[in-house]
N, C-alpha and C. Protein backbone atom coordinates (compact mmCIF):
# COMPACT_ATOMS: atom_id res chain seq x y z
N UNK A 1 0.84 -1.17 0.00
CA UNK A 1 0.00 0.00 0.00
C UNK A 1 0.89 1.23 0.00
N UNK A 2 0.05 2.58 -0.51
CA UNK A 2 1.15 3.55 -0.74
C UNK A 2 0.04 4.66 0.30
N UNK A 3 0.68 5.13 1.18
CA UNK A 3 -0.40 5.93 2.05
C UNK A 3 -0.38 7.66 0.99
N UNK A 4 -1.32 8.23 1.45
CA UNK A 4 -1.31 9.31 0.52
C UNK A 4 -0.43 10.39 0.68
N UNK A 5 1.14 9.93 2.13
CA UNK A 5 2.13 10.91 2.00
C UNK A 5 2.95 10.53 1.80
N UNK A 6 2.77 8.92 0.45
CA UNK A 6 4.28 8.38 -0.15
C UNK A 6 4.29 7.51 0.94
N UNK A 7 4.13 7.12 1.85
CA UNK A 7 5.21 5.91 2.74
C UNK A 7 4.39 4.46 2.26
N UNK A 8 5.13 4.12 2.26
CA UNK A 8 4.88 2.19 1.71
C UNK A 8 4.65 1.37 3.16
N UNK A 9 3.91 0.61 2.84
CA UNK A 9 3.52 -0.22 3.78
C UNK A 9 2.81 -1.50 3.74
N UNK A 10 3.49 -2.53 3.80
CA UNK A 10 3.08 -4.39 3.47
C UNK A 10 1.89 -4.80 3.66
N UNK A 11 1.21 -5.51 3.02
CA UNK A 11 0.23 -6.14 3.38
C UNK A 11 -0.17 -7.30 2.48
N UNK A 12 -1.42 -7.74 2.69
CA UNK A 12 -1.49 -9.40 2.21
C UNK A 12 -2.91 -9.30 1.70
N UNK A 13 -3.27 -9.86 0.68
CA UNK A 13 -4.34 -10.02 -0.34
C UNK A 13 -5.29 -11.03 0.35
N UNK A 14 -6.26 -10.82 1.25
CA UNK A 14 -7.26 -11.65 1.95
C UNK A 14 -8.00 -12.18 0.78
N UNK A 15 -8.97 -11.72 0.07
CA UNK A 15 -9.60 -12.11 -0.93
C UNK A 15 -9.86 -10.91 -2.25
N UNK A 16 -10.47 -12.00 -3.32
CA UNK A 16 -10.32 -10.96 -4.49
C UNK A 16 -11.99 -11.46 -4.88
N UNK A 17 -12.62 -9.73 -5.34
CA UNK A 17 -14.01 -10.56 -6.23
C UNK A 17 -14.29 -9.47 -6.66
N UNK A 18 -14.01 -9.79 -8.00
CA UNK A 18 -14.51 -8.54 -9.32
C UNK A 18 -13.59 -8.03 -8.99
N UNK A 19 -14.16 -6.04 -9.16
CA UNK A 19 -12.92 -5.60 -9.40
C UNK A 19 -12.67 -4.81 -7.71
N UNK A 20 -12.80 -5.41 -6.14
CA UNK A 20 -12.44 -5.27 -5.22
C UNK A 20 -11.33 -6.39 -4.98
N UNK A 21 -11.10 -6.32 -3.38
CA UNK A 21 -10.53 -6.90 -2.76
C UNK A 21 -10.02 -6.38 -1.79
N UNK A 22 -9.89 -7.40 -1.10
CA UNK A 22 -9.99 -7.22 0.89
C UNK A 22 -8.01 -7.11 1.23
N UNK A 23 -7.38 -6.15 1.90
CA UNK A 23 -6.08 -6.55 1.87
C UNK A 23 -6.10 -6.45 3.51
N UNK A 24 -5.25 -7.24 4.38
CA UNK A 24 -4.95 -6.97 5.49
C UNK A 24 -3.90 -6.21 5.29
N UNK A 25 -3.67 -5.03 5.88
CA UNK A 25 -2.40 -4.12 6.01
C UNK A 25 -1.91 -4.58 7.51
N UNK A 26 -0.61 -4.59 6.98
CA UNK A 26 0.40 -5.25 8.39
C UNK A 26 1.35 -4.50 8.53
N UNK A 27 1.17 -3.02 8.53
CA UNK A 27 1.94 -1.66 8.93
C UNK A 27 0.96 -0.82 9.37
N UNK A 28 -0.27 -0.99 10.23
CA UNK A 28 -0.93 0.13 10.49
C UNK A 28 -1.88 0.82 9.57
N UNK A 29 -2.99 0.87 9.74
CA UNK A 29 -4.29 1.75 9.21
C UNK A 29 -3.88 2.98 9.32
N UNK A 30 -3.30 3.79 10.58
CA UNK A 30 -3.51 5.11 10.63
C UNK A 30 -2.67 6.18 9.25
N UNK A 31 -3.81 7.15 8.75
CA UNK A 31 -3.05 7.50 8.03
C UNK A 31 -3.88 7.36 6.52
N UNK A 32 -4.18 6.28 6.55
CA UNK A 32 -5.08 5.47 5.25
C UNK A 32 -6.14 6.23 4.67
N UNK A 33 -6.89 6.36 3.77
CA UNK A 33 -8.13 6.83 3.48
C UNK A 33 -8.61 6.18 2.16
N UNK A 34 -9.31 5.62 1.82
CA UNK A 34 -9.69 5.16 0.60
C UNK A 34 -9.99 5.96 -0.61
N UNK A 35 -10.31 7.10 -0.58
CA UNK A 35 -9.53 7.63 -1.76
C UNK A 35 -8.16 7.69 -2.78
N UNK A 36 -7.38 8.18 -1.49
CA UNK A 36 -5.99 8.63 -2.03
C UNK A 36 -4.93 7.44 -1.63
N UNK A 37 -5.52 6.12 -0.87
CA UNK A 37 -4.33 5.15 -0.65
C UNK A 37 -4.21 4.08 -2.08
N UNK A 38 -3.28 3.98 -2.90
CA UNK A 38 -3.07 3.50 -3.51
C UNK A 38 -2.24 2.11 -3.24
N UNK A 39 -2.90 0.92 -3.92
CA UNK A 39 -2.50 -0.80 -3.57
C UNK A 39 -1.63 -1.35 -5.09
N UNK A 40 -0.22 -1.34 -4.51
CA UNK A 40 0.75 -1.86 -5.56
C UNK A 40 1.01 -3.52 -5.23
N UNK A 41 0.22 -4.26 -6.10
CA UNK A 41 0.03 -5.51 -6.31
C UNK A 41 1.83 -6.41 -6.87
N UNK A 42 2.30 -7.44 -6.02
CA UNK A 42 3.21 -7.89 -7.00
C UNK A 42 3.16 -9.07 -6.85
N UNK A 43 1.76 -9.96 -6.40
CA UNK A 43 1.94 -11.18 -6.67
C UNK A 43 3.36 -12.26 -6.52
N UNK A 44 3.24 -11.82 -5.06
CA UNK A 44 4.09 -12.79 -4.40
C UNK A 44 3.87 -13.05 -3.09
N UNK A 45 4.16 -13.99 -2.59
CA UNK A 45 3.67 -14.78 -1.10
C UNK A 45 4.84 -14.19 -0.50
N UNK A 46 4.37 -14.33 1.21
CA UNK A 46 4.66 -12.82 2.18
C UNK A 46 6.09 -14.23 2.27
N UNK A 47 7.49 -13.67 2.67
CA UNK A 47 8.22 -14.45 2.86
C UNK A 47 9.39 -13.58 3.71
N UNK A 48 10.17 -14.49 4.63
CA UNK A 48 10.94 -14.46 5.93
C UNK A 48 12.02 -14.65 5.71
N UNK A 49 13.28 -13.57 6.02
CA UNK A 49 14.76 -13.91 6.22
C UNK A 49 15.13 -14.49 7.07
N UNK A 50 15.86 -15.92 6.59
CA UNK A 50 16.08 -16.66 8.01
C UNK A 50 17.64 -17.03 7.69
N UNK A 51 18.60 -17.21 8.85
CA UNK A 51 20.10 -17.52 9.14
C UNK A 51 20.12 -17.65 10.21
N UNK A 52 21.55 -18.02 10.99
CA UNK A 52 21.78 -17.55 12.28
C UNK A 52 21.40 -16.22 12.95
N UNK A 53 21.36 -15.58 12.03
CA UNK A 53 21.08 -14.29 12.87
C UNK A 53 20.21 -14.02 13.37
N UNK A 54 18.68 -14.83 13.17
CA UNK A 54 17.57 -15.22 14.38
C UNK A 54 17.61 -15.34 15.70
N UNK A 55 18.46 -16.49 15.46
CA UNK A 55 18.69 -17.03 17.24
C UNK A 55 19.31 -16.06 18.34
N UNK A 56 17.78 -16.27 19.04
CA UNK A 56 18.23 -15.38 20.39
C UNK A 56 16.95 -13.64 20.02
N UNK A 57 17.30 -13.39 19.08
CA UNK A 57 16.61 -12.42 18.57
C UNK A 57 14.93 -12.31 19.03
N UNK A 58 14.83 -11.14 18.77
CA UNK A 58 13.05 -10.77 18.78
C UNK A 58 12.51 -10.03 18.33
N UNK A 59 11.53 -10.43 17.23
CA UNK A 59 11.19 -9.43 16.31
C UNK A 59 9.62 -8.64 16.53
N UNK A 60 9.23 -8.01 15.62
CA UNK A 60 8.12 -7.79 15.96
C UNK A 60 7.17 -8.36 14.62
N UNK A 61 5.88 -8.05 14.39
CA UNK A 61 5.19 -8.73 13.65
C UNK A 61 5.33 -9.27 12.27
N UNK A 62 6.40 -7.70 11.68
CA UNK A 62 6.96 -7.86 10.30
C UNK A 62 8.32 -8.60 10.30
N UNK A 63 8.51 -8.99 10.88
CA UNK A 63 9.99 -9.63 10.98
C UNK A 63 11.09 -9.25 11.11
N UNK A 64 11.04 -7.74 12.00
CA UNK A 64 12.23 -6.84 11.66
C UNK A 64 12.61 -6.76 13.11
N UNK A 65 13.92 -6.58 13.36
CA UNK A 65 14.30 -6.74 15.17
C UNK A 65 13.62 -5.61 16.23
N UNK A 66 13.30 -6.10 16.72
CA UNK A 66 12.05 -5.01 17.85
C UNK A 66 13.35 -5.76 19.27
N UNK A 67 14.43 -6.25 18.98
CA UNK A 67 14.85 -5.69 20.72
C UNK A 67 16.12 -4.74 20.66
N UNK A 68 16.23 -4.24 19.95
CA UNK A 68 17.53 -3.26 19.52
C UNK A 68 18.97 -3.27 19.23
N UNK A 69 18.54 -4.94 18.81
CA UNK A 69 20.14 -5.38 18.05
C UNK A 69 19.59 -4.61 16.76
N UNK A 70 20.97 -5.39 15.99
CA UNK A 70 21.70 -5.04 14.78
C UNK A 70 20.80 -5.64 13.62
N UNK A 71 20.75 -5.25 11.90
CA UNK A 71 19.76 -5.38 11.38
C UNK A 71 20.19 -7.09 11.04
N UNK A 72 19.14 -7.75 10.92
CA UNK A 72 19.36 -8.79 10.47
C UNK A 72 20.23 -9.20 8.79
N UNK A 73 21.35 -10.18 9.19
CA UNK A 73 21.80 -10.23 8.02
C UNK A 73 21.38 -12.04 7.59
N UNK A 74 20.54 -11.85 6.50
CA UNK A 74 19.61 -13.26 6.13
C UNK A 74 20.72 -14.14 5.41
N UNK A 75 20.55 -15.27 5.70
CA UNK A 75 21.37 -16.17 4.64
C UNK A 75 20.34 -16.61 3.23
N UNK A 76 18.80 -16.63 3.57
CA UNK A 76 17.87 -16.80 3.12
C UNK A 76 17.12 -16.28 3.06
N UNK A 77 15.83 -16.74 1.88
CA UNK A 77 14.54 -16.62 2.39
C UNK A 77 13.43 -17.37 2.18
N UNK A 78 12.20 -17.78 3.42
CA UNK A 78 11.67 -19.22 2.99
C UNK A 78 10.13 -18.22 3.04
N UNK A 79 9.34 -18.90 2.36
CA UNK A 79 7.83 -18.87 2.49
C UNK A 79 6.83 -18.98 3.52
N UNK A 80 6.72 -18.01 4.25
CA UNK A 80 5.94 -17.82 5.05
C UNK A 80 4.81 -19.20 5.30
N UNK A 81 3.94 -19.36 4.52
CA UNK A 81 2.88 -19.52 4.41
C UNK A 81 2.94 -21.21 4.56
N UNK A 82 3.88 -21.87 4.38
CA UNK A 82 4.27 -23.09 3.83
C UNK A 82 3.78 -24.26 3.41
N UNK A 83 4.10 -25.25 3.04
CA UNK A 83 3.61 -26.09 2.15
C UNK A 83 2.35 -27.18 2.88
N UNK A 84 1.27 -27.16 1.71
CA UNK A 84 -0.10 -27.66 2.02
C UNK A 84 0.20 -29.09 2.72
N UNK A 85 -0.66 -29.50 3.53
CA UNK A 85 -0.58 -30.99 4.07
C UNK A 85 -1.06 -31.63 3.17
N UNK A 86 -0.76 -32.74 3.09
CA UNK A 86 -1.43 -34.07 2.00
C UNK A 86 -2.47 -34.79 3.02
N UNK A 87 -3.53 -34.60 3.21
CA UNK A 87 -4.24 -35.32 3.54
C UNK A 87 -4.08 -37.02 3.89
N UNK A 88 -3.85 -37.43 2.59
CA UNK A 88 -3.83 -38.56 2.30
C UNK A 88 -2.61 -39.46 3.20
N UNK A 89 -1.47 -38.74 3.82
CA UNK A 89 -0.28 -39.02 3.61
C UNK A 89 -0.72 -39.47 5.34
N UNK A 90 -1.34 -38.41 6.13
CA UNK A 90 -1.37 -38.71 7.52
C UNK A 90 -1.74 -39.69 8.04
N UNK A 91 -1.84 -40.10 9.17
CA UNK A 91 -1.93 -41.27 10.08
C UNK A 91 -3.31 -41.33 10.09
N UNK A 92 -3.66 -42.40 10.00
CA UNK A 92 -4.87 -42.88 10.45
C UNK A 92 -5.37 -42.72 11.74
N UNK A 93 -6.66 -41.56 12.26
CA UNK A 93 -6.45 -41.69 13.51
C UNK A 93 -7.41 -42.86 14.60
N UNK A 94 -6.79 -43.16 15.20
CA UNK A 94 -6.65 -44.56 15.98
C UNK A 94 -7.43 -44.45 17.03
N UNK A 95 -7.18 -43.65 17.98
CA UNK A 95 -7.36 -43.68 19.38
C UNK A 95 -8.47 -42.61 19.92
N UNK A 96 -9.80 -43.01 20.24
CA UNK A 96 -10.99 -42.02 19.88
C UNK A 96 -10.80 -41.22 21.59
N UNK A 97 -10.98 -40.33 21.79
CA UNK A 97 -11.09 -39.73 23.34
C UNK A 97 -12.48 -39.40 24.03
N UNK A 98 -12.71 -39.80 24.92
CA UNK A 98 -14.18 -39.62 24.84
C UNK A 98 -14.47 -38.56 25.92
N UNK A 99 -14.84 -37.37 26.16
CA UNK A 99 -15.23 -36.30 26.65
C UNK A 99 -15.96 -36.08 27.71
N UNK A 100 -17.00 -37.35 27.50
CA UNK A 100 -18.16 -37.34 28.58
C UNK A 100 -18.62 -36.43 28.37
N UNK A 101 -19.03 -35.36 26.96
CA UNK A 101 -19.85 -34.24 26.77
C UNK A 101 -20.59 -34.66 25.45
N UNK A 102 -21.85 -34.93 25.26
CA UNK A 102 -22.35 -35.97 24.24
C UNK A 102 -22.34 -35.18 23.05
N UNK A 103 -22.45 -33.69 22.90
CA UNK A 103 -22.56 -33.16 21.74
C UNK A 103 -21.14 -32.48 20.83
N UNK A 104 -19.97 -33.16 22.14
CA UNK A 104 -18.59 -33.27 21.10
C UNK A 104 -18.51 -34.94 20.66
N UNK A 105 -18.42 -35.55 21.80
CA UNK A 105 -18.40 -37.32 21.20
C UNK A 105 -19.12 -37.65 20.40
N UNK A 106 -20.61 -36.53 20.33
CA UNK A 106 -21.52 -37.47 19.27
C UNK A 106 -20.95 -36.44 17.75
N UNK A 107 -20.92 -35.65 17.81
CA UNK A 107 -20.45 -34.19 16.74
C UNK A 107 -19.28 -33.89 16.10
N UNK A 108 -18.36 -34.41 17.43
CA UNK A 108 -16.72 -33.52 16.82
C UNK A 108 -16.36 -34.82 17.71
N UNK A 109 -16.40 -35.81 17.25
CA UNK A 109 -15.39 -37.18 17.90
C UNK A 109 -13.98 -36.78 17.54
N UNK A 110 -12.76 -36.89 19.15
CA UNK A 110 -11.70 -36.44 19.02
C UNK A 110 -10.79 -37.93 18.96
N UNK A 111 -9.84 -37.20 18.53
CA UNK A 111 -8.77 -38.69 18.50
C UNK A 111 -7.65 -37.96 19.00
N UNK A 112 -6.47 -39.06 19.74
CA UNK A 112 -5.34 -38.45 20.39
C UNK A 112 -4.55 -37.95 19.46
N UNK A 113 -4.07 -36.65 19.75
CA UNK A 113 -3.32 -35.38 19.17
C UNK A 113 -3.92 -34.71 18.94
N UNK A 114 -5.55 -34.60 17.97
CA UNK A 114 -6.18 -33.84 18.08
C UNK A 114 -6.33 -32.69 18.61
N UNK A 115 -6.45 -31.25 18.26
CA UNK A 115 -6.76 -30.14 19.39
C UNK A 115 -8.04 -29.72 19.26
N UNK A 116 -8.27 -29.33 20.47
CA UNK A 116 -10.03 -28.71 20.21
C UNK A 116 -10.76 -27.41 20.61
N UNK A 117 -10.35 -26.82 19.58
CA UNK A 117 -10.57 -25.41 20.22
C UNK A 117 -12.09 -24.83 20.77
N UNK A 118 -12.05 -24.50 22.27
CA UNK A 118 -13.03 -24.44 22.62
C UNK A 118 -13.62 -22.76 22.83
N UNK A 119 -14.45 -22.20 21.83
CA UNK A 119 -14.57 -20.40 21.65
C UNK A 119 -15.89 -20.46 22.97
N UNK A 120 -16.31 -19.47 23.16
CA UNK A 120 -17.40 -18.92 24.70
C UNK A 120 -17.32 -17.23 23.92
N UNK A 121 -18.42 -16.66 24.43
CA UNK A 121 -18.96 -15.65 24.47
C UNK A 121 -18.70 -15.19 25.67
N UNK A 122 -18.82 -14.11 25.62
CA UNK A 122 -18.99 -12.94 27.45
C UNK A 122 -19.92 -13.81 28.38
N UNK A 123 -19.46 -14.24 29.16
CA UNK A 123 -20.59 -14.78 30.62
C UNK A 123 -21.17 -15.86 29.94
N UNK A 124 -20.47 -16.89 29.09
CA UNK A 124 -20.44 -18.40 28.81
C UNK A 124 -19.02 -18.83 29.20
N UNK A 125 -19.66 -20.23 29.68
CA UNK A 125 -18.94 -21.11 30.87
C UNK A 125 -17.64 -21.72 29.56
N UNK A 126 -16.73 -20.95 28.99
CA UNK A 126 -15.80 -21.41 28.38
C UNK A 126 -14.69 -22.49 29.03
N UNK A 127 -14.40 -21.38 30.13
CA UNK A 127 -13.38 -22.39 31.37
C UNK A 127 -13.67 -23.46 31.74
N UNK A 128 -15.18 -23.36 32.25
CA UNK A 128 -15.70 -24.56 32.95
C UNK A 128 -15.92 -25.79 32.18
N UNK A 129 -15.76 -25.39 30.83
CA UNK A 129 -16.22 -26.45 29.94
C UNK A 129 -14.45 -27.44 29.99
N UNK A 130 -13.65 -26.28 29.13
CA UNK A 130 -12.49 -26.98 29.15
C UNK A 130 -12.07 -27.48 30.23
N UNK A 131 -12.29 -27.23 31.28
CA UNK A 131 -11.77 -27.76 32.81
C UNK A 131 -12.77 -29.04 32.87
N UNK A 132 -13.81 -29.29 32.65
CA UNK A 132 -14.33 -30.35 32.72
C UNK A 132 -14.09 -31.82 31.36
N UNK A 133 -13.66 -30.91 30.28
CA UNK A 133 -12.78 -31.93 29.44
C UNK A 133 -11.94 -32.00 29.83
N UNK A 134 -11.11 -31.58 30.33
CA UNK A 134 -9.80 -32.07 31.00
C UNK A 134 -9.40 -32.77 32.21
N UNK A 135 -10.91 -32.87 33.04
CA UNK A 135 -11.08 -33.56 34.11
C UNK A 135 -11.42 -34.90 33.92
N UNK A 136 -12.65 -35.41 33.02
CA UNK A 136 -13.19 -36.09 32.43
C UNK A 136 -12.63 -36.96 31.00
N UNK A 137 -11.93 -36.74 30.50
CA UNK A 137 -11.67 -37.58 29.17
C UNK A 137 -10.99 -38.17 29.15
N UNK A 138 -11.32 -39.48 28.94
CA UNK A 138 -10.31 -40.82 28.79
C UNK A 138 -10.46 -41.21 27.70
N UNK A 139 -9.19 -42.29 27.31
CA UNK A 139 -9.30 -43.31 25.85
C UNK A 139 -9.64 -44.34 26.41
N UNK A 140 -11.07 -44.75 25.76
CA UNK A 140 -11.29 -46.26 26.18
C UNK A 140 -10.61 -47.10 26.01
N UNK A 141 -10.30 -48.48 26.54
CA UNK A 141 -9.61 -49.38 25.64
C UNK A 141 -10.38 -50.17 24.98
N UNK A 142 -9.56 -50.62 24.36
CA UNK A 142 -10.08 -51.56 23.24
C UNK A 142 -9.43 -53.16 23.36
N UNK A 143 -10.49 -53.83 22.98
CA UNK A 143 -9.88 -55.33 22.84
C UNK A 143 -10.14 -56.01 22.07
N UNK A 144 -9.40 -57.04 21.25
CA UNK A 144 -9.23 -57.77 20.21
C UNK A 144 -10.57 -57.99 20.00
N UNK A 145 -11.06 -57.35 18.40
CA UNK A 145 -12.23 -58.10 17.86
C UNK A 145 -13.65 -57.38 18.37
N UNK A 146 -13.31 -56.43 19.59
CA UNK A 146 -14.83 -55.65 20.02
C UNK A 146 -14.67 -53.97 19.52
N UNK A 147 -15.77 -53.21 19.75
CA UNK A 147 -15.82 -51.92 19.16
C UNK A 147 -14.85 -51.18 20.60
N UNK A 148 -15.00 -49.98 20.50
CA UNK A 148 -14.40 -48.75 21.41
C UNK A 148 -15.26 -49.45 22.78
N UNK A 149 -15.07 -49.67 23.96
CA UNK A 149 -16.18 -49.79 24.87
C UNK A 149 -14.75 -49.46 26.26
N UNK A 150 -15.22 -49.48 26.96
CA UNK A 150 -14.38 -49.92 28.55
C UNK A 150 -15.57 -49.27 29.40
N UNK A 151 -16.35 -49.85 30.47
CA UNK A 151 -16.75 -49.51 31.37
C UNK A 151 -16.51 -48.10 32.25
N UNK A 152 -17.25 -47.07 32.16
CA UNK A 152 -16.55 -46.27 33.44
C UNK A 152 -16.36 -46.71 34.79
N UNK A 153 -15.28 -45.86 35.42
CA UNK A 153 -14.81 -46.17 36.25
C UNK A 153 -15.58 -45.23 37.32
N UNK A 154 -15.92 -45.97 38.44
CA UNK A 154 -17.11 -45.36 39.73
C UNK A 154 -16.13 -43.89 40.36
């Protein structure tokens, strides 16, 4: 993006339809106006200087040193965004977890590794929920030749 007093500033192409499109700017709104901000397109994926000169370091959102070392000198640079999973390629998952909350076990059946992100509204029991999956969920076992079952335990 080009703000309307010349300064440049990065951002990323959310979506395109017709002749709009949505950009996240990742230098700050202030300043902006939709008239006079002009969007210089170059069709390329957002990408990261990486070397030794990371380690230890701390940057801030754009990748540039925010603790007041020296500028980064890159050996590289890799693709942010990185390469798609193959579906196909992953593990079969095995090991079902059961929640003791019927409308994830029956809805969103988890398997071990799985994560499960649990969202709440203002003054919904978000905590209480995850604290009670985490109190509550076991892997049943299983035995030769029968489905998922194991008895709870009193």
């Amino acid at each position: 993006m080009v703000t309307p007093s010349g300064e440049r500033r990065p951002g990323q192409v959310l979506e395109i339809e017709g002749d709009r499109m949505v950009v996240q700017v990742l230098g700050g709104t202030r300043g902006l106006d939709i008239d006079s901000t002009a969007v210089l397109v170059r069709a390329r994926a957002a990408r990261m200087p990486v070397g030794p000169d990371l380690v230890g370091r701390i940057l801030d959102g754009m990748g540039r040193p925010a603790d007041g070392g020296p500028e980064l000198l890159p050996e590289a640079e890799r693709d942010l965004n990185g390469r798609p999973v193959n579906p196909v390629a992953r593990a079969h998952p095995a090991e079902f977890i059961e929640t003791g909350i019927s409308a994830i076990d029956g809805l969103h059946t988890l398997v071990r590794g799985q994560k499960l992100p649990v969202f709440s509204g203002y003054g919904l029991p978000g905590l209480e929920l995850a604290a009670q999956i985490a109190e509550s969920a076991r892997v049943p076992h299983r035995t030769r030749g029968s489905s998922w079952f194991s008895p709870r335990s009193a």
